[in-house]
Protein backbone atom coordinates (compact mmCIF):
# COMPACT_ATOMS: atom_id res chain seq x y z
CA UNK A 1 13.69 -40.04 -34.18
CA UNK A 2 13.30 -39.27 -30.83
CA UNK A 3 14.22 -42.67 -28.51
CA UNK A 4 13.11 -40.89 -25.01
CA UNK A 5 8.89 -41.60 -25.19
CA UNK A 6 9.91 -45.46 -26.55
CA UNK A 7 12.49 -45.92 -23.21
CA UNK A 8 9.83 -44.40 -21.08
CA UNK A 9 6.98 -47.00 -22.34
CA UNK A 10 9.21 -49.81 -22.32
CA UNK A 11 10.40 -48.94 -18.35
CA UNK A 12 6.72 -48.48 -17.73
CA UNK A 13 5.78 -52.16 -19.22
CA UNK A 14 9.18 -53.32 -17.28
CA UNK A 15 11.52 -54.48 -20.59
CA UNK A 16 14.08 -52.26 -19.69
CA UNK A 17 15.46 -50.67 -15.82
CA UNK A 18 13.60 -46.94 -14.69
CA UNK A 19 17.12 -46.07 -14.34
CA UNK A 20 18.12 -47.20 -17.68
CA UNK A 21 14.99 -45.18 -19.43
CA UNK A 22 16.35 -41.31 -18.91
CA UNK A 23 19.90 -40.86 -17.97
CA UNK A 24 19.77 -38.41 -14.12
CA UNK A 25 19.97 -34.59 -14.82
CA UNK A 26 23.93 -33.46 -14.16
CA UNK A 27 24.12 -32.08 -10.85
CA UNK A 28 23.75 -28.16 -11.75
CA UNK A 29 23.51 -27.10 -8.48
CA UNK A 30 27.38 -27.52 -8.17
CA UNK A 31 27.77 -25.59 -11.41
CA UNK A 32 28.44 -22.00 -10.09
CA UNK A 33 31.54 -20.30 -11.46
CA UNK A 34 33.66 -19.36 -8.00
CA UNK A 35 33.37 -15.56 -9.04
CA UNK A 36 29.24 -15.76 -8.96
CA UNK A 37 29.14 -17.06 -5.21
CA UNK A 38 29.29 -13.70 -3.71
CA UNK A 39 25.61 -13.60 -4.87
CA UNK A 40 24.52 -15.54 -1.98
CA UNK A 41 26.12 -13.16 0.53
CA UNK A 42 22.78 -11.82 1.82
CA UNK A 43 22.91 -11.18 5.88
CA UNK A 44 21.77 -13.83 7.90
CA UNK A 45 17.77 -13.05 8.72
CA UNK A 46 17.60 -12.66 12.81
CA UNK A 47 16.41 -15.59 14.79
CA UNK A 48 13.01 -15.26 14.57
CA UNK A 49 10.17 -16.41 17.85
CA UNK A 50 8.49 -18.51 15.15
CA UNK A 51 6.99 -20.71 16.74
CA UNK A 52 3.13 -19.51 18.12
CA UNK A 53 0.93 -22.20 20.06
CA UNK A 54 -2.29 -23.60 18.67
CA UNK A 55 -5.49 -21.77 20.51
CA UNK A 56 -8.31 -24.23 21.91
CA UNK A 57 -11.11 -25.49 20.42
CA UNK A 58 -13.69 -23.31 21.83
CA UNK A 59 -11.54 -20.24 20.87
CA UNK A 60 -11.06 -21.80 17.24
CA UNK A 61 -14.81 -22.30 17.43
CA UNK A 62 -14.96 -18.63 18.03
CA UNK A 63 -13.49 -17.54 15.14
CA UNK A 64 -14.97 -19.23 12.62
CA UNK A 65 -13.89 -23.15 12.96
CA UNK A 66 -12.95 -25.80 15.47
CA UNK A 67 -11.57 -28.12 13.41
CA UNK A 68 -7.83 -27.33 13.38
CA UNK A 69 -6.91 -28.11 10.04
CA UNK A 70 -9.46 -25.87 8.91
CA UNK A 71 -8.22 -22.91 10.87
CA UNK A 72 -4.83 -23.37 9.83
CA UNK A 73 -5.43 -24.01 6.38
CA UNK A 74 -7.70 -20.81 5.93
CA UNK A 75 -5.24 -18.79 7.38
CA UNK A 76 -2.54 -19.78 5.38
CA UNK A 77 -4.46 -19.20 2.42
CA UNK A 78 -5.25 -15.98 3.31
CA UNK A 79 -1.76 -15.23 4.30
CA UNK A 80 -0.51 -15.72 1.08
CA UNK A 81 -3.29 -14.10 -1.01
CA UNK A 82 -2.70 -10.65 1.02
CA UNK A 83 1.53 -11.43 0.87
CA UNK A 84 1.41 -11.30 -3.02
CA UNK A 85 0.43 -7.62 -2.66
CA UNK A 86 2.23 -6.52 0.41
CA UNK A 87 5.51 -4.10 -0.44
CA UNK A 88 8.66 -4.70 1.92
CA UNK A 89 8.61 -3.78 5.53
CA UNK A 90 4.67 -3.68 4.99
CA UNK A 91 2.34 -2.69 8.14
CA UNK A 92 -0.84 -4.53 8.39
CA UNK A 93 -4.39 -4.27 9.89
CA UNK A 94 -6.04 -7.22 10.54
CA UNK A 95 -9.39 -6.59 11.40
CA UNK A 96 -11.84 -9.58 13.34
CA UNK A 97 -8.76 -11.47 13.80
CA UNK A 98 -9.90 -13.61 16.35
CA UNK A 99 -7.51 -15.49 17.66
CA UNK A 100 -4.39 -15.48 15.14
CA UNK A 101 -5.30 -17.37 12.45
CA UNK A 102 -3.94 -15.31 9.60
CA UNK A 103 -1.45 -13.59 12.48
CA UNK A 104 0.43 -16.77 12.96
CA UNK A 105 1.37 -16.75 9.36
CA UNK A 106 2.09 -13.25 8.65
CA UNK A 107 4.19 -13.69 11.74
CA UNK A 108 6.68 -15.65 9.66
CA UNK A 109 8.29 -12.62 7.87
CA UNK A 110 10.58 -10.92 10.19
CA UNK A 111 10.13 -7.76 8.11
CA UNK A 112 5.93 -7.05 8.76
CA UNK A 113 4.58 -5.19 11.88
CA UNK A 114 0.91 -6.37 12.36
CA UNK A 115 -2.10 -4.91 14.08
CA UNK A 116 -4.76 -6.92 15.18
CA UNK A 117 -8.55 -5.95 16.36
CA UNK A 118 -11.19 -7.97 17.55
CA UNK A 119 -14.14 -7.60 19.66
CA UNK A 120 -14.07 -10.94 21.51
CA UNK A 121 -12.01 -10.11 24.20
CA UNK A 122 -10.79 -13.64 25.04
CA UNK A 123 -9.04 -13.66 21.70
CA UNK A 124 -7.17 -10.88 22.13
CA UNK A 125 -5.64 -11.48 25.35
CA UNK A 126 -4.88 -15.30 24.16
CA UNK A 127 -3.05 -13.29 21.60
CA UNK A 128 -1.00 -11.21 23.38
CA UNK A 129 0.62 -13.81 25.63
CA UNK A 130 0.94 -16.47 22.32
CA UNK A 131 2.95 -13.82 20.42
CA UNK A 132 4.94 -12.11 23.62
CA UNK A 133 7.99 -12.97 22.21
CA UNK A 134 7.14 -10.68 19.39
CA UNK A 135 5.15 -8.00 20.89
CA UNK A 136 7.86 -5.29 19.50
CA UNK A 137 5.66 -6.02 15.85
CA UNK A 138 2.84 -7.22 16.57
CA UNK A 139 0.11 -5.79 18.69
CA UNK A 140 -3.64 -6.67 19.49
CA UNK A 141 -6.20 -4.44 20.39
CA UNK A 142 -9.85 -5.20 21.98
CA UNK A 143 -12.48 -2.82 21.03
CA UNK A 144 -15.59 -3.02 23.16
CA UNK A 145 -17.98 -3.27 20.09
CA UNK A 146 -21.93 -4.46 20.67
CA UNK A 147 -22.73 -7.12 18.69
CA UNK A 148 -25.92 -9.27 19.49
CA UNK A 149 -24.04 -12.64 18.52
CA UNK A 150 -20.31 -11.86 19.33
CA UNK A 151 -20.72 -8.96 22.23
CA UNK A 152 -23.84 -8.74 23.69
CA UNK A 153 -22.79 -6.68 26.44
CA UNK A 154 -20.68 -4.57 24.30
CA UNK A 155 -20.34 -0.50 25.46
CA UNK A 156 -20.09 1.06 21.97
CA UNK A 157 -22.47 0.61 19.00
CA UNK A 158 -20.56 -0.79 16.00
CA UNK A 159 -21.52 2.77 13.97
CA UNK A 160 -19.74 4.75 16.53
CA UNK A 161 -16.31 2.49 16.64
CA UNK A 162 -13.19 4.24 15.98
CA UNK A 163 -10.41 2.28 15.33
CA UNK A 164 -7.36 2.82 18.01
CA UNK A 165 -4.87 2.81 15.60
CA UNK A 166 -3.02 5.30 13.67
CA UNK A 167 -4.62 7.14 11.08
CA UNK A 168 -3.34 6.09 7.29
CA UNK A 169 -0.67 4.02 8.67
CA UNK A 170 -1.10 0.69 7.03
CA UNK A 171 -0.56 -0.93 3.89
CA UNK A 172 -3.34 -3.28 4.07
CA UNK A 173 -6.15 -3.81 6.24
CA UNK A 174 -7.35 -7.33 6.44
CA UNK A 175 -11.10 -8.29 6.56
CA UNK A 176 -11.46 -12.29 6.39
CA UNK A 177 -14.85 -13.39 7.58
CA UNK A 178 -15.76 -9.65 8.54
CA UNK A 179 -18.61 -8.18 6.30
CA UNK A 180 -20.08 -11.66 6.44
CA UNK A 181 -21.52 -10.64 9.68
CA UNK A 182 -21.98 -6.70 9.46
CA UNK A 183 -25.67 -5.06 8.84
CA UNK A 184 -25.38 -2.43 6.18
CA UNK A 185 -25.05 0.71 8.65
CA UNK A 186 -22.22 -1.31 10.12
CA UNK A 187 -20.97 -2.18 7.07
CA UNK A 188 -21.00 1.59 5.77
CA UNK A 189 -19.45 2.83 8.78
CA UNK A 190 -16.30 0.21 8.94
CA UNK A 191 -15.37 0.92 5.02
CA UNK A 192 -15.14 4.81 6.44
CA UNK A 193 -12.68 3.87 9.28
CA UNK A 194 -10.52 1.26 6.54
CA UNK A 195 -10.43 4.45 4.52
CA UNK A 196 -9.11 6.19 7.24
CA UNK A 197 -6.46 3.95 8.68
CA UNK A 198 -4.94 3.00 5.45
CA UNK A 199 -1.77 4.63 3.80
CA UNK A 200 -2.51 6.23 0.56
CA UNK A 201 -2.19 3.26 -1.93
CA UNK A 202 -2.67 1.05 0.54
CA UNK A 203 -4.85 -1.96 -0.15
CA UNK A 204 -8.05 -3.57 1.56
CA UNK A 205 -8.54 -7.40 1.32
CA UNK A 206 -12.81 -8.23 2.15
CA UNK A 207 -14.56 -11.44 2.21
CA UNK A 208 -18.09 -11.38 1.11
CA UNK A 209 -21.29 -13.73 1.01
CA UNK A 210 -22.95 -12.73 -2.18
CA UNK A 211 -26.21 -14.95 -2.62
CA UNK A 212 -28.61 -12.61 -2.67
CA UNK A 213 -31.96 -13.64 -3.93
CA UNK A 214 -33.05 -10.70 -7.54
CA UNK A 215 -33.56 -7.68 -6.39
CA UNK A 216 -31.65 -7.64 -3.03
CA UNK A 217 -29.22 -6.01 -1.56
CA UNK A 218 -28.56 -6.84 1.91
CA UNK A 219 -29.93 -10.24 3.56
CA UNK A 220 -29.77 -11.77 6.99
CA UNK A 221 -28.55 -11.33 10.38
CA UNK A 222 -25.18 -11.15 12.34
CA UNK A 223 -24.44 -14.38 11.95
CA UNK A 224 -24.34 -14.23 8.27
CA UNK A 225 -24.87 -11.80 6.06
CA UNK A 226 -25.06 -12.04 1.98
CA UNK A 227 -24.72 -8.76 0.03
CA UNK A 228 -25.02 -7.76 -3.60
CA UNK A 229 -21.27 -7.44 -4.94
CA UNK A 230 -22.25 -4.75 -6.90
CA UNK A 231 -23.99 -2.65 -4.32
CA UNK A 232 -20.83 -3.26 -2.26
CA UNK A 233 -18.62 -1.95 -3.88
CA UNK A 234 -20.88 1.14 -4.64
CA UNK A 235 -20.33 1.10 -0.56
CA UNK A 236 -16.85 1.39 -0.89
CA UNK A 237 -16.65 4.14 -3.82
CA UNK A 238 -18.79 6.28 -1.42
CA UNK A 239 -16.45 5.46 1.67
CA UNK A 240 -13.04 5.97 -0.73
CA UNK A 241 -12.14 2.99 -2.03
CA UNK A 242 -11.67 2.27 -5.36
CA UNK A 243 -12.43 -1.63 -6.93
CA UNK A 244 -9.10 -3.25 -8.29
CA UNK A 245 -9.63 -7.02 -8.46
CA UNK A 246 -12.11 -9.68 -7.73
CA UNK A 247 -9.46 -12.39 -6.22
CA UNK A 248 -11.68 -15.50 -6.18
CA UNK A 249 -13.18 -17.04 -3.56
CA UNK A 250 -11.50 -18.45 -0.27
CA UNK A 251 -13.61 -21.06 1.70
CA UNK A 252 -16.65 -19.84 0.06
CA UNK A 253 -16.32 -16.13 0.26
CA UNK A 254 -15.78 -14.01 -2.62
CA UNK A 255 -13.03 -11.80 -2.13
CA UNK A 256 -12.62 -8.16 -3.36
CA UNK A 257 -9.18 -6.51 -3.19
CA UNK A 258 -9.78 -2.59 -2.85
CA UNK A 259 -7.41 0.54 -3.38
CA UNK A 260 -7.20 3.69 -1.65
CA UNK A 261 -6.26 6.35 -4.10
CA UNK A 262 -2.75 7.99 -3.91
């Protein structure tokens, strides 16, 4: 009969010592043979610049959410949805990245170079001076895009943008809180230029409101927009990109993980 469930009740109800109830695990961690130590002979990672101040309110505001625990907690979550995906040395696109939020955690592996665009120009120079110390991988780039709620005095119509990076140079591109705010000729025209940027292979993470009442396809304005998944991705089989996953949902948007053929 098996005694440990009956010493585990009885330390519960207090008749006998926690400590006497299950004997401690042997200390395995001492257990190596000498001859399997080399194994942990990996070169030391270089000192990385890790740490990257925390942006104001109104910037946080700007990009989504003030409160700071917010910010930071949907940009770690995003950080490690797109990590599980990323291959090593990976190059990454992070388009409306406002003012670092996924950047600040992506900024923890030494190995990724990062590219971030945005058209609110105070986030991007708040950017470059919190990640300086790093600007040899990571870059940020304004692009002077009209929009009626985020640029109203923007010179170039969001259908005529053209990404200043590198054509079919990334990995993944990056669109948290994106499409949310893109009308459908918007929408068509950035799913061309994330065809274009990315590597072949290369991956596209998109956010997406999706309550759209029967019948619809596209409602709202720019400051939030709710699409019919399926007509989406319809979108992105014209533009290129082929469907590969339905991730879940991350702070209420639905997100899509997308494939550029080889």
């Amino acid at each position: 009969m098996n005694s440990k469930p009956l010493r585990a009740l009885a330390a519960r109800v207090g008749l006998i010592r926690p400590s006497e109830a299950e004997p401690p695990p042997p200390a395995t961690w001492r257990d190596f043979p000498r001859e399997s130590l080399h194994h942990f002979d990996e070169p030391a990672l270089p000192l990385q610049p890790y740490g990257v101040p925390v942006p104001s309110y109104a910037l946080r505001t700007s990009a989504g959410t003030g409160d700071l625990a917010m910010f930071l907690g949907i940009g770690e979550a995003w950080a490690q949805i797109v990590s599980r995906f990323l291959p090593e040395a990976p190059v990454v696109l992070d388009l409306g990245c406002g003012c670092g939020k996924l950047a600040r955690f992506l900024h923890l592996n030494p190995a990724l170079r990062y590219v971030g665009v945005d058209i609110f120009l105070p986030s991007i120079l708040w950017c470059r001076r919190a990640f300086e110390g790093s600007k040899d991988r990571f870059r940020f780039e304004h692009v002077d895009g009209r929009s009626v709620t985020y640029n109203p005095d923007g010179a170039i119509p969001t259908t005529a943008i053209s990404l200043p990076v590198e054509p079919g140079g990334f990995d993944a591109v990056v669109c948290g809180s994106l499409f949310t705010h893109l009308l459908e000729p918007d929408a068509v025209h950035y799913l061309g230029e994330i065809a274009r940027v990315l590597k072949p292979g290369g991956r596209a993470f998109i956010s997406l409101h999706v309550d759209v009442p029967p019948g619809a396809r596209f409602v709202g304005d720019e400051d939030r927009i709710d699409v019919d998944e399926g007509y989406f991705l319809d979108l992105c089989a014209a533009a290129g990109l082929e469907d590969e996953q339905r991730l879940g949902v991350v702070y209420g948007q639905v997100v899509r993980l997308l494939r550029k053929p080889r």
